[in-house]
Protein backbone atom coordinates (compact mmCIF):
# COMPACT_ATOMS: atom_id res chain seq x y z
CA UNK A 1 26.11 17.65 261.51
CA UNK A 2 23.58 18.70 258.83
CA UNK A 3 20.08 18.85 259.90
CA UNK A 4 17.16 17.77 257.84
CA UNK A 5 15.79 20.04 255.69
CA UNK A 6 12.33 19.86 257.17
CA UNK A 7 13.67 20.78 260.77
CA UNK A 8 12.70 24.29 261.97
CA UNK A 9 16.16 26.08 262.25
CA UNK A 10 15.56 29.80 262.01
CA UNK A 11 14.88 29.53 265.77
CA UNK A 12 16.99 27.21 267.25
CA UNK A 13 19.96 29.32 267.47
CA UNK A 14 22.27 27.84 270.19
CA UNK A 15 19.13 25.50 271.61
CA UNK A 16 19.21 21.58 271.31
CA UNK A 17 16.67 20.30 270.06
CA UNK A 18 15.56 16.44 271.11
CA UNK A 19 12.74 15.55 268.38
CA UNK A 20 10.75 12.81 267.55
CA UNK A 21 11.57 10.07 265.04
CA UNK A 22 8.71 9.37 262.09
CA UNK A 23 8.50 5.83 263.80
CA UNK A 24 5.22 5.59 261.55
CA UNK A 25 7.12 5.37 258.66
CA UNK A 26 7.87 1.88 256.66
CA UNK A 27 11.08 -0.06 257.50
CA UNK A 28 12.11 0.72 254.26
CA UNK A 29 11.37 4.42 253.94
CA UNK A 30 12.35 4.75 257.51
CA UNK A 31 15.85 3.80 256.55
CA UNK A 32 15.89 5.45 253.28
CA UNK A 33 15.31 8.22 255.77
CA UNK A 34 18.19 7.48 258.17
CA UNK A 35 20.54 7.28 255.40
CA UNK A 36 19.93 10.39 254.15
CA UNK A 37 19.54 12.14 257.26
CA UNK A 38 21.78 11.16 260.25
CA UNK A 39 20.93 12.67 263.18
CA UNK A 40 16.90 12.82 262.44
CA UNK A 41 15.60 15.70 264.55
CA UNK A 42 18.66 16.49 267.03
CA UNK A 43 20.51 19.77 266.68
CA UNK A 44 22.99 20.88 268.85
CA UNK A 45 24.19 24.55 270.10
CA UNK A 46 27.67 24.73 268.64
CA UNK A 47 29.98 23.11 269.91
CA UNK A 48 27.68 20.46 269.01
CA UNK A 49 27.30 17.89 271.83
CA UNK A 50 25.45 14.21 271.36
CA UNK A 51 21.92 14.04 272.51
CA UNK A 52 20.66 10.62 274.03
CA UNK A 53 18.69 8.50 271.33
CA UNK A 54 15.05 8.19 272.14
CA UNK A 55 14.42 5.03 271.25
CA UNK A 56 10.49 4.21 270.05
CA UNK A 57 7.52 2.89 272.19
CA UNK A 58 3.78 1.93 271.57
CA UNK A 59 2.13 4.42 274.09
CA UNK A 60 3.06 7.93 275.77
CA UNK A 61 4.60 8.27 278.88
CA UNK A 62 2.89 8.56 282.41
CA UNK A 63 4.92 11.68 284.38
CA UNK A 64 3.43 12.01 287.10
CA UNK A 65 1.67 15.34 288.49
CA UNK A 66 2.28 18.51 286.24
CA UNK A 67 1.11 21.62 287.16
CA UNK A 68 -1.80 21.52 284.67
CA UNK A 69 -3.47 19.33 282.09
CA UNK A 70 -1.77 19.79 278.49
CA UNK A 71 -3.58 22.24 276.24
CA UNK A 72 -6.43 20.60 273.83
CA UNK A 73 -5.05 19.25 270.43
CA UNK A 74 -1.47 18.41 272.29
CA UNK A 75 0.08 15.98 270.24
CA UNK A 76 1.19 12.30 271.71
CA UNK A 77 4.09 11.40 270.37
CA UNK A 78 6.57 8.34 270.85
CA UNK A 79 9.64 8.40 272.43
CA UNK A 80 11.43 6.75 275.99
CA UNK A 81 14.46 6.82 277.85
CA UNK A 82 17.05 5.04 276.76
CA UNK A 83 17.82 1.50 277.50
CA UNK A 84 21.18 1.47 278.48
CA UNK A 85 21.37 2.74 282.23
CA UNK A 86 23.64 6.16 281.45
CA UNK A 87 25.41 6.89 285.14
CA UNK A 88 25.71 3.14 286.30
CA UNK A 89 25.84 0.00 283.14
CA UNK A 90 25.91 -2.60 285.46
CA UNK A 91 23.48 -2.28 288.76
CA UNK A 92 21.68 -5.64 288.86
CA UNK A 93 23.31 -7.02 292.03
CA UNK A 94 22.77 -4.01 293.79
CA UNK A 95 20.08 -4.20 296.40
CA UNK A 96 17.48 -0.80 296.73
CA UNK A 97 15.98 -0.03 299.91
CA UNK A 98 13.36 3.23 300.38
CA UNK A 99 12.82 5.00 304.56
CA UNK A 100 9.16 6.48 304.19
CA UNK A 101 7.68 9.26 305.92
CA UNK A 102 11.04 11.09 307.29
CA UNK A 103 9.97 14.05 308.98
CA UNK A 104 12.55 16.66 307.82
CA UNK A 105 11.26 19.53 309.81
CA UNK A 106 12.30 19.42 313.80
CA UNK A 107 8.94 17.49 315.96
CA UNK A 108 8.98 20.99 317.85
CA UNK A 109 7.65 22.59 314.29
CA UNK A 110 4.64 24.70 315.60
CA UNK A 111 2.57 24.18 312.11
CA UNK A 112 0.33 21.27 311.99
CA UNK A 113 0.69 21.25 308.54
CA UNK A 114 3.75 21.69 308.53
CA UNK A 115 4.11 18.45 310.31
CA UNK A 116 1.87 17.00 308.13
CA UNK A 117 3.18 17.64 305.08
CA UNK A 118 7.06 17.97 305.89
CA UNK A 119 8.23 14.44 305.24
CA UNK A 120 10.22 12.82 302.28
CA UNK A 121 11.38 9.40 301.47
CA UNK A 122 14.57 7.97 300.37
CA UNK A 123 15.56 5.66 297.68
CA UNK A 124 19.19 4.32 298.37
CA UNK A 125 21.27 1.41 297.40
CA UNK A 126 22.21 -0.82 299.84
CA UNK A 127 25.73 -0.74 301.70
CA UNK A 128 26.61 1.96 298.73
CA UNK A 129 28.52 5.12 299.69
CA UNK A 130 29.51 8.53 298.62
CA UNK A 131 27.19 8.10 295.68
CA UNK A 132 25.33 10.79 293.89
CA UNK A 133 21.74 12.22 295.47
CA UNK A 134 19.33 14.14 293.71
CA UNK A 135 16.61 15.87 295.59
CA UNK A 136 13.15 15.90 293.53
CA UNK A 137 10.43 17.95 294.03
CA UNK A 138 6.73 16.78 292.47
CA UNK A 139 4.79 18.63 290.28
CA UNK A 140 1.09 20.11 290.87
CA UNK A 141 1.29 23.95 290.51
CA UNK A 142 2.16 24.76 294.27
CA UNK A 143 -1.50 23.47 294.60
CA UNK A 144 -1.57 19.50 294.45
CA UNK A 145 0.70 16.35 294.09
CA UNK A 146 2.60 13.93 296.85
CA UNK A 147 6.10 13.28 296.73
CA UNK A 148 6.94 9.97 295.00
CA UNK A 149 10.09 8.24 293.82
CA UNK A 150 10.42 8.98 289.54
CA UNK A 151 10.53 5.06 288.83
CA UNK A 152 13.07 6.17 285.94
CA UNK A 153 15.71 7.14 288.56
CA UNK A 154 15.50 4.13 290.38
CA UNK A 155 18.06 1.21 290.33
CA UNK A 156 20.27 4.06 288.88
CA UNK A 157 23.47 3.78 291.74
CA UNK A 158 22.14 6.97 293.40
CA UNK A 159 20.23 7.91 296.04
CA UNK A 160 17.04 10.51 295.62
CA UNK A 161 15.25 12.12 298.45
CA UNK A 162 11.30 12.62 296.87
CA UNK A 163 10.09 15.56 299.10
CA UNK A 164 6.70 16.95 300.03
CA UNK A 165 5.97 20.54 300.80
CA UNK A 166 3.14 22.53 301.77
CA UNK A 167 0.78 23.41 298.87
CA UNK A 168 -1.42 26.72 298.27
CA UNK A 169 -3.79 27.82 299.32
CA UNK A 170 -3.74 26.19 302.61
CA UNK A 171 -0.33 27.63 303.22
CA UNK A 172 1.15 30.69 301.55
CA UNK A 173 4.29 31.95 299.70
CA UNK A 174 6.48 32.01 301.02
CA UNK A 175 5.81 28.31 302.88
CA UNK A 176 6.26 26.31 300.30
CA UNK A 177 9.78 27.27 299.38
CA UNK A 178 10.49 27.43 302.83
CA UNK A 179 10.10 23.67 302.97
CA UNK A 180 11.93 23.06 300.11
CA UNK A 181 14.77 24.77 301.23
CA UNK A 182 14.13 22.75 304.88
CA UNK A 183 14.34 19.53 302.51
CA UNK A 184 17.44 20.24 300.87
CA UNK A 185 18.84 21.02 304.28
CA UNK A 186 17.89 17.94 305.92
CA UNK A 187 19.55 16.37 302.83
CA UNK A 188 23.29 18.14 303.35
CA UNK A 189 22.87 16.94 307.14
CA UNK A 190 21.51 13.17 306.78
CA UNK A 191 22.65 11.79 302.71
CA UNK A 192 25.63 10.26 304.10
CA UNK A 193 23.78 7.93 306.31
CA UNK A 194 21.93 6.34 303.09
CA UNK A 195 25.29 6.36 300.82
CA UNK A 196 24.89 9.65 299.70
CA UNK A 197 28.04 12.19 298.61
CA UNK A 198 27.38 15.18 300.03
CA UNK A 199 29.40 16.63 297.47
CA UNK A 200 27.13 15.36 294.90
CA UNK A 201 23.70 16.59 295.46
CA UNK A 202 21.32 17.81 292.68
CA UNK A 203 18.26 19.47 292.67
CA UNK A 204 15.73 18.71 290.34
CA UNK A 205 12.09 18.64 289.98
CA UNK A 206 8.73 18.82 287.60
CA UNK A 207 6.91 21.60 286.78
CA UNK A 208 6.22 23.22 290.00
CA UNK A 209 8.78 21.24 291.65
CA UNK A 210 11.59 22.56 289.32
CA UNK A 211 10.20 26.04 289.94
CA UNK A 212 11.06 24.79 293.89
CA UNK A 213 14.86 23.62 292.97
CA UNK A 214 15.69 26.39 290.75
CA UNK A 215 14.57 29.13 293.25
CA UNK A 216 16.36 27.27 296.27
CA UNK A 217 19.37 26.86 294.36
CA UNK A 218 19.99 30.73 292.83
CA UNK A 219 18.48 33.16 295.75
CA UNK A 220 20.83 32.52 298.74
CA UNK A 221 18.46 33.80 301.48
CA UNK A 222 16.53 30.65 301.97
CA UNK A 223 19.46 27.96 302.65
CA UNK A 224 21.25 30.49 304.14
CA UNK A 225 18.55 30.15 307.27
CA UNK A 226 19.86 26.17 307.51
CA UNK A 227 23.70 27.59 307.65
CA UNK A 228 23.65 26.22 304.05
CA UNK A 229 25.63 27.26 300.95
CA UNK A 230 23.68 26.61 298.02
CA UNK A 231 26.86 26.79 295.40
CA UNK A 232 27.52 23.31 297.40
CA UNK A 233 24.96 22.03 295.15
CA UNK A 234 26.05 20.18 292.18
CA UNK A 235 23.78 20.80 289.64
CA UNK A 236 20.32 22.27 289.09
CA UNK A 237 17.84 20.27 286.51
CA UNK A 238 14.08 21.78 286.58
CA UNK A 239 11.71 19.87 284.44
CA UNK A 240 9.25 22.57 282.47
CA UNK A 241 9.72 24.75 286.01
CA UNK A 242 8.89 28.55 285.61
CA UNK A 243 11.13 30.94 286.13
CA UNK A 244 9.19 34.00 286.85
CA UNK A 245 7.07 34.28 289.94
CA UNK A 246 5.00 31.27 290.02
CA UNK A 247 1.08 31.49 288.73
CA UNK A 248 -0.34 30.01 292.19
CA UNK A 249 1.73 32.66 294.00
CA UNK A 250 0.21 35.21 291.60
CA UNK A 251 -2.85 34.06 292.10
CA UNK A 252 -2.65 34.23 296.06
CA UNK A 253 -1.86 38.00 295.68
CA UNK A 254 -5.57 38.32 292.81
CA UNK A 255 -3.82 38.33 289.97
CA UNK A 256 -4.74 36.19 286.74
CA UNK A 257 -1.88 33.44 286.28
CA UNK A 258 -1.75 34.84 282.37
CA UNK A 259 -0.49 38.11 283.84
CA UNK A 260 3.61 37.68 284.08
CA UNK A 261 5.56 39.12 287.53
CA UNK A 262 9.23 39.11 288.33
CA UNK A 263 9.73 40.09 291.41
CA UNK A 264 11.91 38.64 294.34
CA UNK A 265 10.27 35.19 293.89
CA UNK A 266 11.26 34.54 290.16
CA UNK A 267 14.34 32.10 289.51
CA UNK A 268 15.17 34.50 287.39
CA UNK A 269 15.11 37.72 289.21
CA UNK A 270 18.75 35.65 291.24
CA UNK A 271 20.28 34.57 287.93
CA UNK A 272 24.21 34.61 288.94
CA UNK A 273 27.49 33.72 287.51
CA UNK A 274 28.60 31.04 290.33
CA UNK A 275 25.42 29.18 290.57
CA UNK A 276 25.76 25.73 289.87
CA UNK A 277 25.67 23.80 286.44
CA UNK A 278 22.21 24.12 285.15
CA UNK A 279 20.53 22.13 282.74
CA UNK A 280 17.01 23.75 282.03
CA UNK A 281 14.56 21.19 279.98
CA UNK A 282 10.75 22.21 278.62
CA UNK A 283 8.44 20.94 276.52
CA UNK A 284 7.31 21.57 272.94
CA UNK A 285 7.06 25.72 272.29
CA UNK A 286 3.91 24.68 270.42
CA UNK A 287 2.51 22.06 273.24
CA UNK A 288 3.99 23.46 276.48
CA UNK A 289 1.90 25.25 279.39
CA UNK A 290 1.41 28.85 279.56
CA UNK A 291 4.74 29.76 277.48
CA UNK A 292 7.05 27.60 279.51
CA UNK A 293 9.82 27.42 277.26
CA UNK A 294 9.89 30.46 276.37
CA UNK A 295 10.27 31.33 280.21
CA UNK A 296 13.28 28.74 279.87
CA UNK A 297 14.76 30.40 276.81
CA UNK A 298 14.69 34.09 278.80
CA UNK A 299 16.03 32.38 281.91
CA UNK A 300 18.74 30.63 279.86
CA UNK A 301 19.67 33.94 278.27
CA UNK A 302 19.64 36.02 281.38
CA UNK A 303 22.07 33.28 283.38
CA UNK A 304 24.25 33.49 279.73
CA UNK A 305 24.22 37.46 279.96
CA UNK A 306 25.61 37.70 283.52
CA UNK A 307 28.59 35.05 282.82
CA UNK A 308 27.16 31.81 283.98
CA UNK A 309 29.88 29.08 282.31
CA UNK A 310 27.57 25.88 282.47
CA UNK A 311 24.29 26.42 281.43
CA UNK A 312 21.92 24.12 278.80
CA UNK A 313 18.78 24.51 277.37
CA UNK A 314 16.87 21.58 275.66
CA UNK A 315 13.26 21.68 274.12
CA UNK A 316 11.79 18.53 273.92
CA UNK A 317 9.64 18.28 270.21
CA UNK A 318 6.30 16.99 270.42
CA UNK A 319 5.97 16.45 274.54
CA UNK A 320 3.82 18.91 276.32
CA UNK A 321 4.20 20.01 279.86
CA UNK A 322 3.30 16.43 281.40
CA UNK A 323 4.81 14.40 278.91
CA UNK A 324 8.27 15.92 278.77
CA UNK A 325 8.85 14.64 282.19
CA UNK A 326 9.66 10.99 280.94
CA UNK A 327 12.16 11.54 278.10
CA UNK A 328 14.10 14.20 280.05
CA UNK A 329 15.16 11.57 282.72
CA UNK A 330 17.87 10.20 280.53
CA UNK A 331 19.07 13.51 279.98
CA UNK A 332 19.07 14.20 283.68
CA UNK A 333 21.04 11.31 284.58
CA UNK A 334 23.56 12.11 281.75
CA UNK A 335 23.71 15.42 283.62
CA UNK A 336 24.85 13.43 286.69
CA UNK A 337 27.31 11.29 284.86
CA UNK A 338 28.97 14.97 283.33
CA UNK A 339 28.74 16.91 286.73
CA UNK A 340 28.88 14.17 289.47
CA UNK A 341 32.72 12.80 288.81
C-alpha cells in the first residue's frame, strides 16, 4: 500500500501507524482525497497487516484515569472504535451480569489496606463458558484511580476482571505489583466460575495499569509466589504503560520522575523470548506523557532483539496519553479475536 505523501515515513520503520482522518474536510475534497489516497494515515510494518478503521465522531473520547493530565497544546482529535463488535458480531441476546467488591486477597490478609483496597469486580455473560477474560488494571500513576469496567469491552462475549491495587505513597513498591500479581492469581483460580477460559486470559491495562500487566506478565518471580506460570497468559496489551521503572516508584526512592532507571522493576529489564503475544499501544510521539512511546519503541526493540516471535507496536496519531485509551480498545479486542482461538 502506498502511503500519502504527507505521512511522516522516515521514522516509521516497521511501526503501524493508526492516524487520524481530515474529517474537516468537504465531502467532496474528502473523497477526492480517498481516491487518491487509500489507506489515509495507516501504515503497516511489512508484512503489512489491516488496521481497524476509526470511524469519525463529534467530541474526544473520555478514558478514564491516566497517569497524568496531557501536556498543554495536546491536540483533540476525532476518532472511535469501530462499530462492528470485532471478537463477537452478534451479542444482543446475551445477558451481562457484574459481582462487585470480590476480595481477592485471603480475609486473614494482615494489611488493612490491603483489605481495603484488594477487591475487583467481574463483568461476565450470563450462562457463557470457556470464553475469553482479560484482566484490566486502571490508570493513575501508581498514585490514584479505582478499578472500573472499560464500557468499550463490555457486551463483547468475554469476561474482564477490573482490579484495584494499593496506590503510593500509602503503600510502597513493591505492594502494588504484589496485588496485581494476587489479582491475576485469583483470576487463574476463580474465571471458570463466571464463564471464563482459563486458557484465555489477557492482561491489559492503562497507563499505570499496563505498567502493572506488563511487569506481572515478563518477570516470573511475582506469580511464581501464587504457584502461577505466567507464559499461561495469553496475551499482554498495556495501554501507554512504561516500561522502565515506574516514575512514582522513582519518586518513592527521591528521585525526579524525568530521571530514567532500569533496574529489576522495569518491564523491560525481563524482556524474554517465550513471553506471551504482546501488543504494545502509545500515544502520539508528539502528544504522549513523559516519552512514552518512545519507552514502547525501546521495549518493542529489546523483546525483538532477544527472539520474541509475536510482538506489535502501534502509535496512535494525534491521541495523547489519556486519549489513546479509547481508540486502542478495538485494537485490543482484535488482539483477542487473533490470540484467543
Amino acid at each position: 500500500m502506498k502511503p500519502c505523501p504527507w505521512n511522516r515515513s522516515a521514522r516509521q520503520s516497521r511501526t503501524t501507524w493508526v492516524s487520524r482522518g481530515i474529517f474537516a474536510a468537504p465531502r467532496v475534497w474528502a473523497a477526492f482525497l480517498a481516491f487518491g489516497c487509500v489507506g489515509l494515515g495507516v501504515m503497516a510494518q511489512t508484512p503489512a497487516r489491516p488496521a481497524d478503521p476509526l470511524a469519525p465522531r463529534s467530541s474526544p473520547p473520555s478514558p478514564g484515569s491516566p497517569d497524568a493530565a496531557a501536556p498543554a497544546g495536546a491536540s483533540t482529535p476525532s476518532g472511535a472504535r469501530p462499530s462492528a463488535n470485532p471478537l463477537k458480531r452478534s451479542d444482543t441476546a446475551t445477558a451481562y451480569r457484574t459481582e462487585t467488591g470480590l476480595p481477592y486477597r485471603p480475609d486473614s490478609e494482615p494489611d488493612v489496606y490491603a483489605r481495603e483496597r484488594c477487591k475487583l469486580d467481574v463483568y461476565h455473560p450470563v450462562g457463557a463458558s470457556a470464553v475469553p477474560a482479560v484482566v484490566w488494571f486502571h490508570g493513575g500513576g501508581l498514585t490514584s484511580g479505582n478499578r472500573s469496567v472499560p464500557s468499550a469491552l463490555k457486551g463483547q462475549g468475554i469476561t474482564v476482571v477490573a482490579a484495584d491495587y494499593r496506590l503510593s505513597p500509602k503503600a510502597k513498591a513493591p505492594a502494588y505489583i504484589e496485588d496485581a500479581a494476587a489479582a491475576v492469581a485469583w483470576t487463574f483460580k476463580n474465571i471458570a466460575r463466571y464463564g471464563g477460559d482459563t486458557n484465555r486470559i489477557f492482561l491489559s491495562g492503562h497507563s499505570a495499569g499496563g505498567y502493572l500487566a506488563s511487569l506481572v506478565t515478563l518477570d516470573r518471580r511475582w506469580l511464581a509466589v501464587h504457584s502461577v506460570d505466567p507464559d499461561r497468559l495469553a496475551g499482554l496489551v498495556p495501554f501507554s504503560g512504561q516500561s522502565i521503572t515506574h516514575f512514582a516508584i522513582r519518586e518513592e526512592r527521591g528521585m525526579p520522575r524525568t530521571r530514567p532507571l532500569i533496574d529489576d522493576l522495569a518491564p523491560v529489564y525481563h524482556v524474554r523470548k517465550d513471553a506471551p503475544p504482546i501488543l504494545l499501544i502509545s500515544g502520539d510521539r508528539n502528544h504522549e506523557l513523559l516519552g512514552r512511546y518512545e519507552e514502547s519503541a525501546y521495549f518493542w526493540r529489546m523483546l525483538k532483539e532477544v527472539g520474541h516471535p509475536s510482538v506489535e507496536l502501534l502509535e496512535l496519531q494525534g491521541y495523547d496519553h489519556g486519549q489513546m485509551a479509547e481508540p486502542a480498545f478495538p485494537l485490543l479486542l482484535r488482539f483477542l479475536r487473533q490470540h484467543g482461538q
